[in-house]
C-alpha atoms as a PDB file:
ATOM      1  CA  UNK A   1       0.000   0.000   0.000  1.00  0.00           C
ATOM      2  CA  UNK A   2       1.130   2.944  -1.227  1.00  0.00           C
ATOM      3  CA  UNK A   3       0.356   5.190   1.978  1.00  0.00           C
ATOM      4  CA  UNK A   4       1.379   7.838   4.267  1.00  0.00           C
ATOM      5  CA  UNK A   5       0.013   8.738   7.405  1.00  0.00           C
ATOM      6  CA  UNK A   6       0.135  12.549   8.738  1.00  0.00           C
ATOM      7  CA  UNK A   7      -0.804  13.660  12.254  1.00  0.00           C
ATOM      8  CA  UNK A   8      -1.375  17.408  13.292  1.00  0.00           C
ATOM      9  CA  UNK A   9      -1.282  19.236  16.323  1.00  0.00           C
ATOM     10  CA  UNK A  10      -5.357  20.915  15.154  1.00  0.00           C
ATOM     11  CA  UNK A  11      -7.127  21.213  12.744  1.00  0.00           C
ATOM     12  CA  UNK A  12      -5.916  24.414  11.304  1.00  0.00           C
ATOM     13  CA  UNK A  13      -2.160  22.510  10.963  1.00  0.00           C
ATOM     14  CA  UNK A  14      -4.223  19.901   9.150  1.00  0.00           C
ATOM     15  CA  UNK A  15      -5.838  22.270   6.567  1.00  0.00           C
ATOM     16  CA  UNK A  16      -2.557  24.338   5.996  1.00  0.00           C
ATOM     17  CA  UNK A  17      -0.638  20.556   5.217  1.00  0.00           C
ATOM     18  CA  UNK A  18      -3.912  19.809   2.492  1.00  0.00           C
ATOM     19  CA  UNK A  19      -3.663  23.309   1.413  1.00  0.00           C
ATOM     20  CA  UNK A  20       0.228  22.556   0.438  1.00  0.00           C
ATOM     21  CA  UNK A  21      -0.344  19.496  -1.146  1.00  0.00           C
ATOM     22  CA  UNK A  22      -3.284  20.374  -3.059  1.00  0.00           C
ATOM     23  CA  UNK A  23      -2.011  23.845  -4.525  1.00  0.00           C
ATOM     24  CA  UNK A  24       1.907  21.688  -5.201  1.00  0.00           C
ATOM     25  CA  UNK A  25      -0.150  19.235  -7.307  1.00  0.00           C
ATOM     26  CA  UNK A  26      -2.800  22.262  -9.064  1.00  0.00           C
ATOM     27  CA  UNK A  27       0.066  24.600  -9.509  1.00  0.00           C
ATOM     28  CA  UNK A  28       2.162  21.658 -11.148  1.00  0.00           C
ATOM     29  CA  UNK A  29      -0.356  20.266 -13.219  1.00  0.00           C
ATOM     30  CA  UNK A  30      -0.106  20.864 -17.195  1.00  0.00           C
ATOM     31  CA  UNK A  31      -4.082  19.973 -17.393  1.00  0.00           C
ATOM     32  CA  UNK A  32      -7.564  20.680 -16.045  1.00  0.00           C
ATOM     33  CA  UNK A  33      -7.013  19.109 -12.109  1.00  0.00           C
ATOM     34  CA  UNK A  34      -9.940  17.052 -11.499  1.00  0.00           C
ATOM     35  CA  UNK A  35     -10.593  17.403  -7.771  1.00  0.00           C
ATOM     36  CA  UNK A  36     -13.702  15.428  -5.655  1.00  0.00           C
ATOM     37  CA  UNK A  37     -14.670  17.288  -2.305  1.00  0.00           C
ATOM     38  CA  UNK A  38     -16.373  16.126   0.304  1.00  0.00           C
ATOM     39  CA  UNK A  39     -19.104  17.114   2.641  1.00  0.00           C
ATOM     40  CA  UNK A  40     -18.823  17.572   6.458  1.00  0.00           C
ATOM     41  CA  UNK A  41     -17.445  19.914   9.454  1.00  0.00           C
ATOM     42  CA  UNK A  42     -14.228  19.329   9.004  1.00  0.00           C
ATOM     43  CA  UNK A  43     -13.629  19.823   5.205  1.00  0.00           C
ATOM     44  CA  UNK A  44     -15.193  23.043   5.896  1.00  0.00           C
ATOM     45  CA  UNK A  45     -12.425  23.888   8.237  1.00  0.00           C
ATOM     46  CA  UNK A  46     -10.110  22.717   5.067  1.00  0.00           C
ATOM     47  CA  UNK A  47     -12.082  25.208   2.473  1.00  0.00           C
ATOM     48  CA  UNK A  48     -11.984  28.439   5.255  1.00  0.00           C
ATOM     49  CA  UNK A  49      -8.626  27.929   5.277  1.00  0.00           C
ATOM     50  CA  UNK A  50      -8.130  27.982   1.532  1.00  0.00           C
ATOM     51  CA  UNK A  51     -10.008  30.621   0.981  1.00  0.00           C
ATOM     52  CA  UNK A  52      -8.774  33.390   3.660  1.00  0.00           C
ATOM     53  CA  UNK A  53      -5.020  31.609   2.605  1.00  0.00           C
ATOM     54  CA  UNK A  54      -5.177  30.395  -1.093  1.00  0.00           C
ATOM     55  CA  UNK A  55      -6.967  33.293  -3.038  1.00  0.00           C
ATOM     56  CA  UNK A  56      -3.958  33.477  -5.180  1.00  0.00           C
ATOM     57  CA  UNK A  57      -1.696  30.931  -4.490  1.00  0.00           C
ATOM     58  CA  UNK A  58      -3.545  28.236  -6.598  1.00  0.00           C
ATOM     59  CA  UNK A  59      -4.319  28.358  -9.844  1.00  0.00           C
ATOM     60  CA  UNK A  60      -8.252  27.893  -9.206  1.00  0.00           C
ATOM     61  CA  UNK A  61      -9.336  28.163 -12.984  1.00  0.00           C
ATOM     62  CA  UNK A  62      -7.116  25.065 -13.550  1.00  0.00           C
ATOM     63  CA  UNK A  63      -9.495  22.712 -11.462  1.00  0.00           C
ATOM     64  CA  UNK A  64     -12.370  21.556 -11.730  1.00  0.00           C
ATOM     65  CA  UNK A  65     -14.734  20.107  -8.865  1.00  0.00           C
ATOM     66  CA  UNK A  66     -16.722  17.339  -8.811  1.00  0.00           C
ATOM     67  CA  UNK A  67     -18.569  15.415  -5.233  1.00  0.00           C
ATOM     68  CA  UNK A  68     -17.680  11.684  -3.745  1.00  0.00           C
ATOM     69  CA  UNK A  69     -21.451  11.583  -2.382  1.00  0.00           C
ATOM     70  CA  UNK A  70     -24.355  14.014  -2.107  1.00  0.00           C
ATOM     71  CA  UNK A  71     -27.341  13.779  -0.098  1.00  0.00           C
ATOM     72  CA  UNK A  72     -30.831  13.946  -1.931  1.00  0.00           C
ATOM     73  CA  UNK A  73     -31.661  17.526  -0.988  1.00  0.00           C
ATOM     74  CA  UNK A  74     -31.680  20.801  -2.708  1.00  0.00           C
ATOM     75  CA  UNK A  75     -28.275  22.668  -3.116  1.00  0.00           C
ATOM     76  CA  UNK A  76     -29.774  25.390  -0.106  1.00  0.00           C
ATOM     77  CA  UNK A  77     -30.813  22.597   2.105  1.00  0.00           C
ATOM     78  CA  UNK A  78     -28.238  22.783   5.340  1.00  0.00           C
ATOM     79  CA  UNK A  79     -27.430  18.841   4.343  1.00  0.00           C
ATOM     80  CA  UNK A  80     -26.268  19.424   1.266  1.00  0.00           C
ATOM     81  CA  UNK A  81     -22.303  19.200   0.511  1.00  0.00           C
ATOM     82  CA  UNK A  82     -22.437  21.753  -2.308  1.00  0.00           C
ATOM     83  CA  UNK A  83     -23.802  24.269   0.247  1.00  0.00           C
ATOM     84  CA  UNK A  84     -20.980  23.833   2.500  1.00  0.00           C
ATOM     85  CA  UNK A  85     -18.452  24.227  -0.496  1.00  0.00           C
ATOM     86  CA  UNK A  86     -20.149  26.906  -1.401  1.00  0.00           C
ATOM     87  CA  UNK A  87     -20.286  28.805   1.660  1.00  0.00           C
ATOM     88  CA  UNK A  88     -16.617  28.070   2.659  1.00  0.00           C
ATOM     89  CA  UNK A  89     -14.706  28.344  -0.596  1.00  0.00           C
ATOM     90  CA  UNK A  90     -16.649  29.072  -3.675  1.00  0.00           C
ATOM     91  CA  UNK A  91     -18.350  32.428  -2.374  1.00  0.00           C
ATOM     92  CA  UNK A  92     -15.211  33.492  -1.265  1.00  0.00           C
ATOM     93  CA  UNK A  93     -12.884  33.253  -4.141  1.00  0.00           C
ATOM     94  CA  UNK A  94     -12.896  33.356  -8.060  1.00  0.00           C
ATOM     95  CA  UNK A  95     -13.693  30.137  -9.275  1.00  0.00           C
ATOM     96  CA  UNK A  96     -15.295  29.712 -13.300  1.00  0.00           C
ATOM     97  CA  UNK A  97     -18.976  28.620 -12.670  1.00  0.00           C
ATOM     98  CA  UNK A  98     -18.425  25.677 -15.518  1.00  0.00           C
ATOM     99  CA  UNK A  99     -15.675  24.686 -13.453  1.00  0.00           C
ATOM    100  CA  UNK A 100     -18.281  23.418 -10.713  1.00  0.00           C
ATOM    101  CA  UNK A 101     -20.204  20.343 -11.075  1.00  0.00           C
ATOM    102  CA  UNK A 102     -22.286  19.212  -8.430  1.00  0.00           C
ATOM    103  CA  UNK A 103     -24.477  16.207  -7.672  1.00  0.00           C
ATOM    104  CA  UNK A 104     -28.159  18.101  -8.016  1.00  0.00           C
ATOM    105  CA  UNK A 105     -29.494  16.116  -5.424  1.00  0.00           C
ATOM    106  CA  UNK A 106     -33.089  17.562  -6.105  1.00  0.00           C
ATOM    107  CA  UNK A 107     -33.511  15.591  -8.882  1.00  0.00           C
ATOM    108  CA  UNK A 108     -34.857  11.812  -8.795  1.00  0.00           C
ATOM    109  CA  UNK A 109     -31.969   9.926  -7.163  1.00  0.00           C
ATOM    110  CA  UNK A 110     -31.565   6.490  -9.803  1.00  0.00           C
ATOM    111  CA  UNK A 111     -31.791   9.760 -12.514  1.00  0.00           C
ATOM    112  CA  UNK A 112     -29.113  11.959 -11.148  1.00  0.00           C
ATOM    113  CA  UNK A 113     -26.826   8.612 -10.210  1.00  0.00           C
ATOM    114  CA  UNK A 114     -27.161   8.174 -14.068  1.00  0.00           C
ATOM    115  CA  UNK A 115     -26.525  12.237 -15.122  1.00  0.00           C
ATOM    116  CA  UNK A 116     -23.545  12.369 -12.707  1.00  0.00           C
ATOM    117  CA  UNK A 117     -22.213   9.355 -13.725  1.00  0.00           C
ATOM    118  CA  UNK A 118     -21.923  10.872 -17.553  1.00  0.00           C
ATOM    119  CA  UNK A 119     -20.928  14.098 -16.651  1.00  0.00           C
ATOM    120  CA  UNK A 120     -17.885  12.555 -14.967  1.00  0.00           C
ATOM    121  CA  UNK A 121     -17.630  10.926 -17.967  1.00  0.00           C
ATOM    122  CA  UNK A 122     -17.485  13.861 -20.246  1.00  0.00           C
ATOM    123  CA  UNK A 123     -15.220  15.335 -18.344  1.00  0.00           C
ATOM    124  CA  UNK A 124     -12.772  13.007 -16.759  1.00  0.00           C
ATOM    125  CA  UNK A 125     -10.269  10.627 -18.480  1.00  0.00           C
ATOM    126  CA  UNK A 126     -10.561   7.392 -18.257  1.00  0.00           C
ATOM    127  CA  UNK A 127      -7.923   4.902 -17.156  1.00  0.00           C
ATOM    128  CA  UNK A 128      -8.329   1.363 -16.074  1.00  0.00           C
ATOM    129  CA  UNK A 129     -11.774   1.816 -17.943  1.00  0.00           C
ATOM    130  CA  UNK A 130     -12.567   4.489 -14.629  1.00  0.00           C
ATOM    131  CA  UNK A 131     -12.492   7.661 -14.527  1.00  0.00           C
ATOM    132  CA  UNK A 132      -9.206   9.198 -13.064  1.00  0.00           C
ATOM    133  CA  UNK A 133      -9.397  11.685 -10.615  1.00  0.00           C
ATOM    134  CA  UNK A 134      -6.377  13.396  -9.688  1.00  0.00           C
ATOM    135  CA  UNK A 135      -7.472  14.319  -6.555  1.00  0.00           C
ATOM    136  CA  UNK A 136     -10.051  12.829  -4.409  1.00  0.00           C
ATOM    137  CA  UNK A 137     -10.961  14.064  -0.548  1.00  0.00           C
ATOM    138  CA  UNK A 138     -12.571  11.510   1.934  1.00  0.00           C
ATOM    139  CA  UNK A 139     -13.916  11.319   5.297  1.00  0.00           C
ATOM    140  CA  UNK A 140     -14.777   8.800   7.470  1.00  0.00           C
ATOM    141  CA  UNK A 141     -17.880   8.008   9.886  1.00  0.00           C
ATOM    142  CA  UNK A 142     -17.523   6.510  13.436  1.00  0.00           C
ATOM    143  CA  UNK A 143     -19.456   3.068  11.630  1.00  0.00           C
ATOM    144  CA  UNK A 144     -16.041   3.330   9.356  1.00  0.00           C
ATOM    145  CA  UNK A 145     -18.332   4.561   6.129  1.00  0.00           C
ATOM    146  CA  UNK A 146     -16.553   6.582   3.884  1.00  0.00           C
ATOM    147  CA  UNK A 147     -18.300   8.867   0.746  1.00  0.00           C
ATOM    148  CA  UNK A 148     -21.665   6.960   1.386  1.00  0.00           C
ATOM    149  CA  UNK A 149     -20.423   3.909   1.263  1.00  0.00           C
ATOM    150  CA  UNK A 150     -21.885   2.228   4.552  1.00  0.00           C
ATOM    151  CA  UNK A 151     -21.269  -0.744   5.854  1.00  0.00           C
ATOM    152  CA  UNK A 152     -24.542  -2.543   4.971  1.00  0.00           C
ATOM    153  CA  UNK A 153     -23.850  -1.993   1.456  1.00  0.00           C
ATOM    154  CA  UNK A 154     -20.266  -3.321   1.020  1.00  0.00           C
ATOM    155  CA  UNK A 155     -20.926  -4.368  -2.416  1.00  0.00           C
ATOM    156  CA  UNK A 156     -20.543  -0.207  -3.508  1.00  0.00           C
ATOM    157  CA  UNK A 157     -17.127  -1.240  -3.078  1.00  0.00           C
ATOM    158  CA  UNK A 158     -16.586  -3.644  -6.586  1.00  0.00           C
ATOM    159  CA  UNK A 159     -19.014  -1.980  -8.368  1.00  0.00           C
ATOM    160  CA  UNK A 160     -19.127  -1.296 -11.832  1.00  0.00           C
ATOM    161  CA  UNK A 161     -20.652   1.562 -12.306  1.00  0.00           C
ATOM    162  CA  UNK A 162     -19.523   5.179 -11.619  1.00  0.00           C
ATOM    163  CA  UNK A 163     -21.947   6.072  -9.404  1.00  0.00           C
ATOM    164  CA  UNK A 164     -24.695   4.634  -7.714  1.00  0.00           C
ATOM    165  CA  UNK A 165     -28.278   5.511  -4.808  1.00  0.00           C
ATOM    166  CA  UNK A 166     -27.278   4.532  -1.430  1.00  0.00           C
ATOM    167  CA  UNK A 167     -29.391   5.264   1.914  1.00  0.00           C
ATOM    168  CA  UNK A 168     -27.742   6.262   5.415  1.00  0.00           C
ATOM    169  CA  UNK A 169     -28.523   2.926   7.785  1.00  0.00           C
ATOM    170  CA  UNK A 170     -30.441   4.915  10.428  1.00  0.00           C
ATOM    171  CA  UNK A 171     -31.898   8.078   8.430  1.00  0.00           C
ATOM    172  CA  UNK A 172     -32.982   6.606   5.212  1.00  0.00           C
ATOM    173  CA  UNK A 173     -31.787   9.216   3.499  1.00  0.00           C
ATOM    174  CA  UNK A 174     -31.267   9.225   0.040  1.00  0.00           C
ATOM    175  CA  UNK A 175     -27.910  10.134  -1.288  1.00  0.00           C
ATOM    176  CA  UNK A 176     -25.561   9.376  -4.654  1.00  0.00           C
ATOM    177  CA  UNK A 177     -22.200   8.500  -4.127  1.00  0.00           C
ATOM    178  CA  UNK A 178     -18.947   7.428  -5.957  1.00  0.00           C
ATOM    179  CA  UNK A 179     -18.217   3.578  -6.036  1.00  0.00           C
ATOM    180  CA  UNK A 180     -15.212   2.143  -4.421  1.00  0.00           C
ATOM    181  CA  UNK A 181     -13.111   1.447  -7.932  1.00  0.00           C
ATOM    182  CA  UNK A 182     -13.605   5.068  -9.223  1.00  0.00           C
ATOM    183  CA  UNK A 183     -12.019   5.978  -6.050  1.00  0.00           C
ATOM    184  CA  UNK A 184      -9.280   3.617  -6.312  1.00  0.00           C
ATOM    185  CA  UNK A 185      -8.458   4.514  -9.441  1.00  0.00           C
ATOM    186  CA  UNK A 186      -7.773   8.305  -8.549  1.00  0.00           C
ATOM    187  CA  UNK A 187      -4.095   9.446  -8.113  1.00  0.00           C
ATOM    188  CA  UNK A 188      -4.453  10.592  -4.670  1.00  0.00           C
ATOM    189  CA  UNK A 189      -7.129   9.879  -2.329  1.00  0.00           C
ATOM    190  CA  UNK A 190      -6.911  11.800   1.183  1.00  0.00           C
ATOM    191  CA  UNK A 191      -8.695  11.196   4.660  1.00  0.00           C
ATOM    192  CA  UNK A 192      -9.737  14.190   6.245  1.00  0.00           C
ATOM    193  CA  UNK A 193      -9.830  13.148  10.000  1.00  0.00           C
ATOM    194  CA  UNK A 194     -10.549  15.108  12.864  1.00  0.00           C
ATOM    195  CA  UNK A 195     -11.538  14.242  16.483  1.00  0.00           C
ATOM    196  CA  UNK A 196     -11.276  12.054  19.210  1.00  0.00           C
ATOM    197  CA  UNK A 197     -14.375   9.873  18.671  1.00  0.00           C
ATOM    198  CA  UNK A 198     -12.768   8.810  14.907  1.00  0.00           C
ATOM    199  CA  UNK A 199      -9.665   7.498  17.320  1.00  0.00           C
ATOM    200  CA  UNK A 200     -10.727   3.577  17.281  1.00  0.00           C
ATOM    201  CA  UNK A 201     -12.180   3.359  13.228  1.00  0.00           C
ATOM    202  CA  UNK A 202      -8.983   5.013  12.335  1.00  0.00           C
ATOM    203  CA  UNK A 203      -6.943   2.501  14.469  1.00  0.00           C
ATOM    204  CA  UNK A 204      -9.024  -0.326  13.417  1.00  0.00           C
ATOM    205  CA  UNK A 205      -8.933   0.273   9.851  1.00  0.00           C
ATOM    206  CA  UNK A 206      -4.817   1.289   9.564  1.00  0.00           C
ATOM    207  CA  UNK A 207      -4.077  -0.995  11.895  1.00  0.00           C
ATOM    208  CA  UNK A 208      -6.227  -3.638  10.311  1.00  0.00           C
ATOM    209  CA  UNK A 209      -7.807  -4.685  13.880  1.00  0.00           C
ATOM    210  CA  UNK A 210     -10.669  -7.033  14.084  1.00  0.00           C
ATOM    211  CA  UNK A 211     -13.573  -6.140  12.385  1.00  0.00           C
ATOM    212  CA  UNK A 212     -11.761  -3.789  10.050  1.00  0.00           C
ATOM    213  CA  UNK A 213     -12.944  -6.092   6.758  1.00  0.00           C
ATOM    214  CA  UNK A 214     -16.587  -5.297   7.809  1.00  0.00           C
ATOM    215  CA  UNK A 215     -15.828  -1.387   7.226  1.00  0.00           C
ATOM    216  CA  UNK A 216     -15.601  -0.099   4.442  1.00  0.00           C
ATOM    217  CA  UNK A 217     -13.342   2.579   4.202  1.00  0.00           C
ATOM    218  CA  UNK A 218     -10.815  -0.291   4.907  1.00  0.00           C
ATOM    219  CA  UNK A 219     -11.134  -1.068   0.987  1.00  0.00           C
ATOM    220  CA  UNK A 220      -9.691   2.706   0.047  1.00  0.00           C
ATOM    221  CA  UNK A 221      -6.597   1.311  -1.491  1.00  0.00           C
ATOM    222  CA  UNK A 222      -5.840   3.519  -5.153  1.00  0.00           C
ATOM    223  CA  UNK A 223      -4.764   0.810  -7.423  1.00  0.00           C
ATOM    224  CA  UNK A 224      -2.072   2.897  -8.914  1.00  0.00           C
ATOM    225  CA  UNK A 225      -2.245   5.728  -6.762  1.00  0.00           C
ATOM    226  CA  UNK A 226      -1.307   7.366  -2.911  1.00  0.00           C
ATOM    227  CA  UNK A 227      -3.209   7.385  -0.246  1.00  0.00           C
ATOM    228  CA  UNK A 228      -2.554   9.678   2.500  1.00  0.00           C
ATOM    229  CA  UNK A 229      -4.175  10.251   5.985  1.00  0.00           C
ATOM    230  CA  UNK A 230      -4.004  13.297   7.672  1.00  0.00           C
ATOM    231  CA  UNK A 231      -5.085  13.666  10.638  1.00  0.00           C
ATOM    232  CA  UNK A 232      -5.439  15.400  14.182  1.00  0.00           C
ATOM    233  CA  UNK A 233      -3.414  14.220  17.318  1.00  0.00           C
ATOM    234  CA  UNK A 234      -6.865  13.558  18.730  1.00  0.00           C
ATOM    235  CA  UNK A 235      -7.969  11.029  16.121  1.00  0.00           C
ATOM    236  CA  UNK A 236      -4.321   9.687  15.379  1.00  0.00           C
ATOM    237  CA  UNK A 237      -3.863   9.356  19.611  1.00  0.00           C
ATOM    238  CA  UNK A 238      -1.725   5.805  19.589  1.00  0.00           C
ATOM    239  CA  UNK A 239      -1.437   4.859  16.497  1.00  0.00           C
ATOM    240  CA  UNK A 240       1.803   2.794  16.151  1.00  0.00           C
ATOM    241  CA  UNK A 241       2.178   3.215  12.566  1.00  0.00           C
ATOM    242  CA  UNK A 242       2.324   7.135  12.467  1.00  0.00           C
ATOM    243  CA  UNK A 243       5.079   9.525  11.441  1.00  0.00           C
ATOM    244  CA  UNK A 244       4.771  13.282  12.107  1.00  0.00           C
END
């Protein structure tokens, strides 16, 4: 496994180490960068640090945004992933509108699974027969779901197709999210982990504990790609296998 594991004194440390890495790899790139947010408090942190840090430091024309998962809500619902991307980064800075393509999770779910999936398609090289991201941002639930990906539906993992309608165990919510081979097939795939009730998953899963085959962000693995975990000191606490 082609991994490295990163662990932060806060939060803030954490978003300035993705801000390096993600404007070395934008600034660097000779093409469109083909980047997948994702939703949740802590990429938040991530995009308020980009934008009150990054305005012109990356070359934010150059990339192009797409979404691992998306829950089945309007884009001004408080749920909704674009909103937070929007009201973090993409208020905040320039950014080309047609550079921005979000999951429109308003629309009828097995529909927009089917949209997405071709938009990705129109826009995203394919490799391995997947599309290949260059970037792609994760995070991970305390059930060890990742995207929305959930443990009841381990079979999102090997699918075939890009995307695919997945429902939260306890909500029943709705949502669209990226299958496990599209995100093993991107470049660089990053865990955005904050927290001291992530501590155990994220031991379980790197360490490969017991039970860590029943979770799947244990299957995050790109093919011919890097993985890298950054994390907090309070969701890395004891973990044998970290390097500062």
């Amino acid at each position: 496994m082609n991994s490295k594991i990163i662990i932060s004194a806060d939060v803030e440390e954490l978003a300035s180490r993705f801000a390096r890495i993600l404007k070395d790899d934008v600034n660097n790139s000779a093409d469109f960068f083909n980047l997948v947010l994702s939703g949740g408090s802590t990429p938040g942190v991530v995009f308020d640090f980009l934008s009150n840090n990054c305005k012109t430091e990356i070359e934010w024309n150059k990339i192009r945004f797409f979404w691992g998962d998306e829950r089945c809500v309007p884009p001004d619902h408080p749920d909704s992933n674009y909103l937070i991307a929007y009201k973090h980064l993409f208020s905040k800075i320039v950014i080309p509108e047609k550079n921005i393509f979000r999951i429109e999770g308003e629309n009828k779910p097995e529909l927009e699974a089917q949209r997405y999936s071709r938009i990705i398609l129109q826009n995203v090289p394919l490799v391995n027969n997947f599309p290949l991201f260059d970037l792609i941002m994760l995070g991970l639930g305390e059930d060890g779901h990742t995207a929305s990906i959930f443990p009841d539906n381990l079979e999102l993992i090997n699918k075939e197709n890009i995307c695919e309608v997945t429902e939260h165990p306890i909500s029943r919510q709705k949502r669209i999210t990226l299958t496990g081979k599209v995100i093993n097939n991107s470049r660089k795939v990053i865990f955005l982990i904050t927290g001291n009730s992530k501590n155990k998953i994220v031991d379980t899963i790197i360490n490969r504990k017991s039970g860590f085959d029943k979770l799947p962000a244990s299957y995050i693995n790109p093919i011919n790609g890097e993985l890298i975990w950054l994390l907090d000191k309070e969701s890395g606490k004891g973990l044998s296998l970290a390097s500062k």
